[in-house]
C-alpha atoms as a PDB file:
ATOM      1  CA  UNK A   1       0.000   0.000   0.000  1.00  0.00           C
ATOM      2  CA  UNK A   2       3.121   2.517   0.952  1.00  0.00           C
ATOM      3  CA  UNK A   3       4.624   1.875  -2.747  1.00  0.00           C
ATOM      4  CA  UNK A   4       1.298   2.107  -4.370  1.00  0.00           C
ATOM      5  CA  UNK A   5       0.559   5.511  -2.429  1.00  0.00           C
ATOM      6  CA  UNK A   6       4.310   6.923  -3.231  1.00  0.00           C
ATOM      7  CA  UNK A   7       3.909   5.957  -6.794  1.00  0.00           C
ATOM      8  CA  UNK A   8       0.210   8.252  -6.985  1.00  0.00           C
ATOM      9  CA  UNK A   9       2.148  10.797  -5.319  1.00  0.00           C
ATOM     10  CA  UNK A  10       4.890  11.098  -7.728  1.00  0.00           C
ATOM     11  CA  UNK A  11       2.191  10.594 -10.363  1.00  0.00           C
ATOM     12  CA  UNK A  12       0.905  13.825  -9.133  1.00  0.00           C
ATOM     13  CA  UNK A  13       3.395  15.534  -8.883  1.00  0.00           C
ATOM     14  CA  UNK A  14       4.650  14.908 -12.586  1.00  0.00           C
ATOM     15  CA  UNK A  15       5.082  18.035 -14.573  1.00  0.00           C
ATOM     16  CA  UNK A  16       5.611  16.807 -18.481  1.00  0.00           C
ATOM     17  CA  UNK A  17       2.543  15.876 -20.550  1.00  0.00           C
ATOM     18  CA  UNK A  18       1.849  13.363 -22.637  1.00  0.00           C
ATOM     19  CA  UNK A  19      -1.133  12.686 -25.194  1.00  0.00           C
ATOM     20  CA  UNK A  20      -4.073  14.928 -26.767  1.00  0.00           C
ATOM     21  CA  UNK A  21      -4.965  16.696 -23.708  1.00  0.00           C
ATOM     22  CA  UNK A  22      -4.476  19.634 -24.953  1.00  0.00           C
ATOM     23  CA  UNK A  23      -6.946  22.725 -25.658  1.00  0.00           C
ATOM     24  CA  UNK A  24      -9.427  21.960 -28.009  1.00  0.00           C
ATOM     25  CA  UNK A  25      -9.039  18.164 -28.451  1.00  0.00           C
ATOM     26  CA  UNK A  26     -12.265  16.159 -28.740  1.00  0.00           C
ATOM     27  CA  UNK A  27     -12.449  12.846 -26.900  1.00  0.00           C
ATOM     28  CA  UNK A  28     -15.379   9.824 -26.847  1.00  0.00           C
ATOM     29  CA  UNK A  29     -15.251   7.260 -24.437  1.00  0.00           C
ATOM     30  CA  UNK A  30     -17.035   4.194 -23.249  1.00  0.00           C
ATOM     31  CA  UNK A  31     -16.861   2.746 -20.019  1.00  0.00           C
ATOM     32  CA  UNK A  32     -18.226  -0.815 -18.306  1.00  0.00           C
ATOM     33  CA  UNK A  33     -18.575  -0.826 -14.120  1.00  0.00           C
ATOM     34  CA  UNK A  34     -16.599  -3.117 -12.147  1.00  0.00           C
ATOM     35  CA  UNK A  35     -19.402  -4.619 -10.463  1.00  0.00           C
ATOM     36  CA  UNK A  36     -20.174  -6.489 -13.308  1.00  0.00           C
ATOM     37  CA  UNK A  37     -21.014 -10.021 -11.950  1.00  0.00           C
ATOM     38  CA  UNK A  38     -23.114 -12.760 -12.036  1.00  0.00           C
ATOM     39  CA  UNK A  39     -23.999 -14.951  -8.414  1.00  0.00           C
ATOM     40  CA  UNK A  40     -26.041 -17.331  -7.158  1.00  0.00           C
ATOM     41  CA  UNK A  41     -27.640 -17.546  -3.712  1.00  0.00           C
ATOM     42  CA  UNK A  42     -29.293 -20.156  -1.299  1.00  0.00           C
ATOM     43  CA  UNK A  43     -30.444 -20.298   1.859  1.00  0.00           C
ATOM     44  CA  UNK A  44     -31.233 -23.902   4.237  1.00  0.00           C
ATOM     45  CA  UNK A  45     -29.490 -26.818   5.514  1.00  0.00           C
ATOM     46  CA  UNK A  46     -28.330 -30.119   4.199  1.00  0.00           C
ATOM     47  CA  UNK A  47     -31.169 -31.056   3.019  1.00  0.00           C
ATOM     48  CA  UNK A  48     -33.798 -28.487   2.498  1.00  0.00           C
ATOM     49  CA  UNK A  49     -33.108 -25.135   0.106  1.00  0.00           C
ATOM     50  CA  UNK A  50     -35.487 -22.675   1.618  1.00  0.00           C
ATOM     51  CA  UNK A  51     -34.252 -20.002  -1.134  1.00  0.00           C
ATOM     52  CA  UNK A  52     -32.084 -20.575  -3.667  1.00  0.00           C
ATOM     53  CA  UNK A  53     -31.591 -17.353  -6.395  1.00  0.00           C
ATOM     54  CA  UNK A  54     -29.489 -15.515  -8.859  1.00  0.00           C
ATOM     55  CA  UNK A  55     -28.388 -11.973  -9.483  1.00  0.00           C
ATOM     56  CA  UNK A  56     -27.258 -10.181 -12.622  1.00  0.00           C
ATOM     57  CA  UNK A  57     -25.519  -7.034 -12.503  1.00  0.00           C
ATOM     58  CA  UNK A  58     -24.165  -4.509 -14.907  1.00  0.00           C
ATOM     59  CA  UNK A  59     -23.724  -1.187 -15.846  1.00  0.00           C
ATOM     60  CA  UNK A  60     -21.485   1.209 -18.929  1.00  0.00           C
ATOM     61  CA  UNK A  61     -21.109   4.549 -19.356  1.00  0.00           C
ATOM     62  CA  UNK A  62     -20.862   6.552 -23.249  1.00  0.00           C
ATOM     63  CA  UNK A  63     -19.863  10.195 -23.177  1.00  0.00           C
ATOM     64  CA  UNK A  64     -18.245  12.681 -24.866  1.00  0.00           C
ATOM     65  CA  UNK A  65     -16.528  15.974 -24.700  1.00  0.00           C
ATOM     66  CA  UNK A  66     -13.742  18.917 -25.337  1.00  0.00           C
ATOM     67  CA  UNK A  67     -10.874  20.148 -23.848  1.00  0.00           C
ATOM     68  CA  UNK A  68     -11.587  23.817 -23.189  1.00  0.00           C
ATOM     69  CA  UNK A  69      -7.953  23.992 -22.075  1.00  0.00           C
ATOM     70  CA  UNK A  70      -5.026  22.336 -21.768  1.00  0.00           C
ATOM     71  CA  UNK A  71      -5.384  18.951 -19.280  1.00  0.00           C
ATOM     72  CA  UNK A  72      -8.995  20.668 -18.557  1.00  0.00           C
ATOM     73  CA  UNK A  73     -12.173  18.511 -20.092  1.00  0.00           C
ATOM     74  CA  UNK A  74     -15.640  19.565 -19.966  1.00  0.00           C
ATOM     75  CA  UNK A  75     -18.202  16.458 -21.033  1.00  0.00           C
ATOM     76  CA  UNK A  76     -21.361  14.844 -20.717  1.00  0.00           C
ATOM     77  CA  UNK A  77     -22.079  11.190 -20.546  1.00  0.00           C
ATOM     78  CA  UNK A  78     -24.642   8.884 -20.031  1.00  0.00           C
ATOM     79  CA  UNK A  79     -25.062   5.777 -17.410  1.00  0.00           C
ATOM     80  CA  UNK A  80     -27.325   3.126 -17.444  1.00  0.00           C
ATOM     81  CA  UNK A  81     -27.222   0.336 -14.986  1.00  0.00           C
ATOM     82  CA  UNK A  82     -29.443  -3.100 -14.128  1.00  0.00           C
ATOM     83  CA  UNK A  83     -29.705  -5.862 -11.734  1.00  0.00           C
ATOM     84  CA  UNK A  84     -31.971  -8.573 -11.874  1.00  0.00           C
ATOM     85  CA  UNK A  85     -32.447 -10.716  -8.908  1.00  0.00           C
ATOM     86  CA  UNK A  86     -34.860 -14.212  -9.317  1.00  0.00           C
ATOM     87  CA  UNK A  87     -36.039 -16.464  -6.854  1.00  0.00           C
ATOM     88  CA  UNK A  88     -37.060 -19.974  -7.465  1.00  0.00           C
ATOM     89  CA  UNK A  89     -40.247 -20.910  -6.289  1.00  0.00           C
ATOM     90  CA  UNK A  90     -40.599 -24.184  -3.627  1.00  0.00           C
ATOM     91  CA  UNK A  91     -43.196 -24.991  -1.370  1.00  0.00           C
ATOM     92  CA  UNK A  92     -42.445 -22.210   1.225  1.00  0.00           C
ATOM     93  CA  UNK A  93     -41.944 -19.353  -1.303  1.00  0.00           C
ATOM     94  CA  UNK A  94     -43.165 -17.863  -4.436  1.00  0.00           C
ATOM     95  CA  UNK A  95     -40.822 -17.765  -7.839  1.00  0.00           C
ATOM     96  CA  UNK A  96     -39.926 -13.783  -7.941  1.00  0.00           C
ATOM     97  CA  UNK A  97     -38.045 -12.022 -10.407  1.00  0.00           C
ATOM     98  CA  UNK A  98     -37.272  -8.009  -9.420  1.00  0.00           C
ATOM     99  CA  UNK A  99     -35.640  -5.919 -11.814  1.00  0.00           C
ATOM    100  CA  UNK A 100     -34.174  -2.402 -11.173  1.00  0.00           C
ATOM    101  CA  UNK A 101     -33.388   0.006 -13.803  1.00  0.00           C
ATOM    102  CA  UNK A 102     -31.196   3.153 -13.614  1.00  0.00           C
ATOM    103  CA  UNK A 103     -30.619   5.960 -15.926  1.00  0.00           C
ATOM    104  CA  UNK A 104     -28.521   9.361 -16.023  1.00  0.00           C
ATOM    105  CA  UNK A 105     -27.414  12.243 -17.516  1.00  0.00           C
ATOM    106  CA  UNK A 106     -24.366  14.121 -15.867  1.00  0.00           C
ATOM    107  CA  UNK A 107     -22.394  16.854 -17.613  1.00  0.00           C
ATOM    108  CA  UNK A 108     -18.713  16.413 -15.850  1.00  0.00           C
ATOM    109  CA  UNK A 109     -15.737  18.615 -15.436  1.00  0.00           C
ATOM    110  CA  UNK A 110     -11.737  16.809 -15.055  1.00  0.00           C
ATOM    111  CA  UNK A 111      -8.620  18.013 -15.324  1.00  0.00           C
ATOM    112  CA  UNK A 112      -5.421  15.813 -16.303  1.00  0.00           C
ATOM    113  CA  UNK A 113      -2.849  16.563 -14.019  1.00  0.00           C
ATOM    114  CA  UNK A 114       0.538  16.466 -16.104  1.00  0.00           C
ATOM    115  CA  UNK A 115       2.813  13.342 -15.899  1.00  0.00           C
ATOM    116  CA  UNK A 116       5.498  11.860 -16.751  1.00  0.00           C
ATOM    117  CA  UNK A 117       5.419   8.908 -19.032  1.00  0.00           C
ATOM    118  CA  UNK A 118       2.000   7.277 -20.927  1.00  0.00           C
ATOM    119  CA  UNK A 119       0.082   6.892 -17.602  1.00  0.00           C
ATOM    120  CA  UNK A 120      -1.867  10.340 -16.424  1.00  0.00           C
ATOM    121  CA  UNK A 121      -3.922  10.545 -13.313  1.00  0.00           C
ATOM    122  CA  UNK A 122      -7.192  12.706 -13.134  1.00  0.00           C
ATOM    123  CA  UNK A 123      -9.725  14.064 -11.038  1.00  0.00           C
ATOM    124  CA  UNK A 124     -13.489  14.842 -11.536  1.00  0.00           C
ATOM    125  CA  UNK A 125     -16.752  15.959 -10.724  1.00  0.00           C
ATOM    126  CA  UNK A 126     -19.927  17.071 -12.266  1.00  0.00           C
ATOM    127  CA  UNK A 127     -23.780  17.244 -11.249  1.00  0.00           C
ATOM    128  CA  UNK A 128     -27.038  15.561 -13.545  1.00  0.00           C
ATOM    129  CA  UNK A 129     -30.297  13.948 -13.049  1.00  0.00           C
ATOM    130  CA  UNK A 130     -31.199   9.872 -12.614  1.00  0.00           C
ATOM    131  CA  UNK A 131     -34.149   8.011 -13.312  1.00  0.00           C
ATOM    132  CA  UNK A 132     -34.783   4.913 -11.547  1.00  0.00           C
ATOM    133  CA  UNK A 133     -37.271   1.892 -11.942  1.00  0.00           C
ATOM    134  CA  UNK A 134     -38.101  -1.241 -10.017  1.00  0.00           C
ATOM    135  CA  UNK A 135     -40.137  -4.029 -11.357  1.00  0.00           C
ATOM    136  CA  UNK A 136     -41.127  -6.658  -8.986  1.00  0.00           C
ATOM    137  CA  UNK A 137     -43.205  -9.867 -10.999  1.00  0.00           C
ATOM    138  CA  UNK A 138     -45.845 -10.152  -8.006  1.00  0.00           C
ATOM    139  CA  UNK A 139     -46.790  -6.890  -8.139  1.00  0.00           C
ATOM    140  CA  UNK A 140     -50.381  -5.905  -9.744  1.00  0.00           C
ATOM    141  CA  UNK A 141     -49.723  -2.785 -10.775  1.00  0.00           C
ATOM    142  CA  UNK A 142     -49.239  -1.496 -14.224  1.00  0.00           C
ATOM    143  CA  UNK A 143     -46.245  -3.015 -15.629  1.00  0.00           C
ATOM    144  CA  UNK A 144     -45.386  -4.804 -12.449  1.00  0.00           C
ATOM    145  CA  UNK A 145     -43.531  -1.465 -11.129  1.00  0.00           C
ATOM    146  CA  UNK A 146     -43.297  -1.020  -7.601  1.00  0.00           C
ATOM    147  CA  UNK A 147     -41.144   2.139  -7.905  1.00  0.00           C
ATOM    148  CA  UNK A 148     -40.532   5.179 -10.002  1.00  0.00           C
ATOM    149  CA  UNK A 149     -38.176   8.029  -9.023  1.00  0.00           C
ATOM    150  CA  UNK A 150     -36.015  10.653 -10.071  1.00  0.00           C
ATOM    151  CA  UNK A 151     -33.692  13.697  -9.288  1.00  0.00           C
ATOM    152  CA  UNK A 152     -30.414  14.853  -8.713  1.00  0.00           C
ATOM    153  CA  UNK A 153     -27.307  12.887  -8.894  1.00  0.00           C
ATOM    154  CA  UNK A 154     -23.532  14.136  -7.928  1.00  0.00           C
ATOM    155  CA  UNK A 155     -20.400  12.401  -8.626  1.00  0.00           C
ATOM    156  CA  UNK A 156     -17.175  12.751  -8.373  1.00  0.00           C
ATOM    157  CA  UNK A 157     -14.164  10.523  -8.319  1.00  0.00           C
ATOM    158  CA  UNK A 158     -10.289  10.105  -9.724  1.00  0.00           C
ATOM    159  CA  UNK A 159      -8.763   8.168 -12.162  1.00  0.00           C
ATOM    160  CA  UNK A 160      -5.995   7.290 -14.254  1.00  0.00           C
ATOM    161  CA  UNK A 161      -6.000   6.942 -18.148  1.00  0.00           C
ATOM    162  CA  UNK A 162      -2.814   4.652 -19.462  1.00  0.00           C
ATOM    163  CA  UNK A 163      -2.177   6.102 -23.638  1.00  0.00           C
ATOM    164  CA  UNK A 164      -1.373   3.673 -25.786  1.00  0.00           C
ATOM    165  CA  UNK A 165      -0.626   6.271 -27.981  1.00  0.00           C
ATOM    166  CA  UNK A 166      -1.484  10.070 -28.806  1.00  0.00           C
ATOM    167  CA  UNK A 167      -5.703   8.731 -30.184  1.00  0.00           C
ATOM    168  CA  UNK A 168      -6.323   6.359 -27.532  1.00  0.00           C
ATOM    169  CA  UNK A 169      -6.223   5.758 -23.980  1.00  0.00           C
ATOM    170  CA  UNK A 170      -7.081   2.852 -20.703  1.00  0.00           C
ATOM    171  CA  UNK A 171      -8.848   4.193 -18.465  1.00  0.00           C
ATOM    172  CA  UNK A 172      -9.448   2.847 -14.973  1.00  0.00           C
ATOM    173  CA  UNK A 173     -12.040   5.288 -12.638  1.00  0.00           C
ATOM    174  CA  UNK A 174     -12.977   5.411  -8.985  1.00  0.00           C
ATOM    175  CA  UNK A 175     -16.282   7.646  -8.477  1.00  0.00           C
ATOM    176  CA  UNK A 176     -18.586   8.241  -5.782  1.00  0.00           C
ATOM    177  CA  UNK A 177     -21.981   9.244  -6.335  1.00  0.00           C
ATOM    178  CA  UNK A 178     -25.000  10.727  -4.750  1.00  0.00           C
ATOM    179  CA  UNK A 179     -28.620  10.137  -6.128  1.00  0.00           C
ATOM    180  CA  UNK A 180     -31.301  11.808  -4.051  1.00  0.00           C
ATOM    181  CA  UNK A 181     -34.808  10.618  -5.978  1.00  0.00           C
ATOM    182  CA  UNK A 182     -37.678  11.474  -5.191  1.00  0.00           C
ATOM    183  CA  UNK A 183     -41.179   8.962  -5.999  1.00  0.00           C
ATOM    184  CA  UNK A 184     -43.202   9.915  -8.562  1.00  0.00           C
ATOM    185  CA  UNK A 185     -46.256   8.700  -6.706  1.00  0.00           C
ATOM    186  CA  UNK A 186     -45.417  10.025  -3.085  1.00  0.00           C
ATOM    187  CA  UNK A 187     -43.623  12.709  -1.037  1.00  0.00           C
ATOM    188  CA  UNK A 188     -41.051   9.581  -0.696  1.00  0.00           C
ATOM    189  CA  UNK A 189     -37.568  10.259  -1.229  1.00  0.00           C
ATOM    190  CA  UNK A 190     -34.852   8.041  -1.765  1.00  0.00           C
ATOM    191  CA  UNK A 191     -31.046   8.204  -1.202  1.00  0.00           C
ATOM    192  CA  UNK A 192     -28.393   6.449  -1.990  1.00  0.00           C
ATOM    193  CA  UNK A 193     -24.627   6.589  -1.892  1.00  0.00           C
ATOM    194  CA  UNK A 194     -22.004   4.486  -3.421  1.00  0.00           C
ATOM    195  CA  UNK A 195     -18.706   3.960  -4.537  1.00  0.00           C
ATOM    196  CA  UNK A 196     -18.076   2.524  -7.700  1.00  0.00           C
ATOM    197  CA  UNK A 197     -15.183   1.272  -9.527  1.00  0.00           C
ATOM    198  CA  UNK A 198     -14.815   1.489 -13.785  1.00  0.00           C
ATOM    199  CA  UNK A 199     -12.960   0.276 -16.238  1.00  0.00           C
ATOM    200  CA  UNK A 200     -13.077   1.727 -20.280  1.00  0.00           C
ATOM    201  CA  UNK A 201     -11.416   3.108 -23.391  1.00  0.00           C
ATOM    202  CA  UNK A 202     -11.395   6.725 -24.290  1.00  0.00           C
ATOM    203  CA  UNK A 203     -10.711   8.109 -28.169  1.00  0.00           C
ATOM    204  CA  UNK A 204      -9.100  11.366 -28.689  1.00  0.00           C
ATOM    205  CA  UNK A 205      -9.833  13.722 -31.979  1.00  0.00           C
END
């Protein structure tokens, strides 16, 4: 952990650039979460599964922006994440299948701090709005939705693009975000914090 932390700091600290990050350079990117998994659950003894499930999880990211300066990137991207969680039915329990939905739209701010070599660090932040949807298979109302909200959502984070050369860049991101939504049917709010880990590719124009 000491070497990692030194080697950040020196990162940091870095004052040659490398790569298109200068003023008025145009980058895409696309980026996949971390949490990207697949599990399976049960619950009983040796000989009796009283619950037995699976999860599904994933979530990318596609945005795009400009350099308005040098190592300084102003863009907007778009999330979308979903997990799907199903139970199989057995003499105690119902078969349930629940299926949450998440979309957003967050206009970001970074800046690249200058380093030495092909690996840069960065550091981020930007405001935008979420949708969110749950769909639960027991429920009776209207498309099986037991929840509908939106609002605000806040991130920020740091990360650390490797160029493979001056067009194209690794990128590996550490965010934390904030989603305060409120229910569309209610006075109900719901928040939620998290810390989320990304992986992706980034194309510079």
């Amino acid at each position: 952990m000491k070497s990692f932390m030194l080697g950040l700091l020196l990162l940091l600290c870095s004052k040659i650039n490398f790569a298109q990050t200068e003023k008025g350079t145009f980058a895409l990117s696309g980026k996949t979460d971390l949490h990207f998994l697949f599990s399976q659950n049960t619950y009983g003894n040796d000989s009796i599964n009283i619950f037995k499930g699976k999860n599904s999880e994933y979530g990318f990211t596609l945005g795009g922006g400009y350099f308005i300066a040098d190592n300084f990137f102003i863009g907007l991207s778009a999330t979308y994440n979903y997990l799907d969680t199903k139970s199989e039915p057995n003499q105690w329990l119902p078969g349930v299948e629940e299926i949450t939905s998440t979309i957003g739209v967050i206009p970001q701010l970074s800046y690249y701090f200058p380093a030495e070599g092909k690996l840069k660090p960065s550091v981020g932040g930007g405001i935008g709005y979420s949708w969110r949807k749950v769909r639960n298979s027991q429920s009776q109302t209207d498309n099986n939705i037991t929840y509908s909200g939106s609002g605000p959502t806040y991130v920020g984070g740091l990360g650390a693009s490797y160029f493979v050369s001056r067009s194209v860049s690794f990128d590996l991101i550490i965010q934390y975000s904030h989603n305060r939504l409120k229910e569309k049917s209610s006075e109900w709010i719901q928040k939620q914090n998290a810390l989320a880990g990304s992986i992706g590719i980034s194309v510079y124009l």
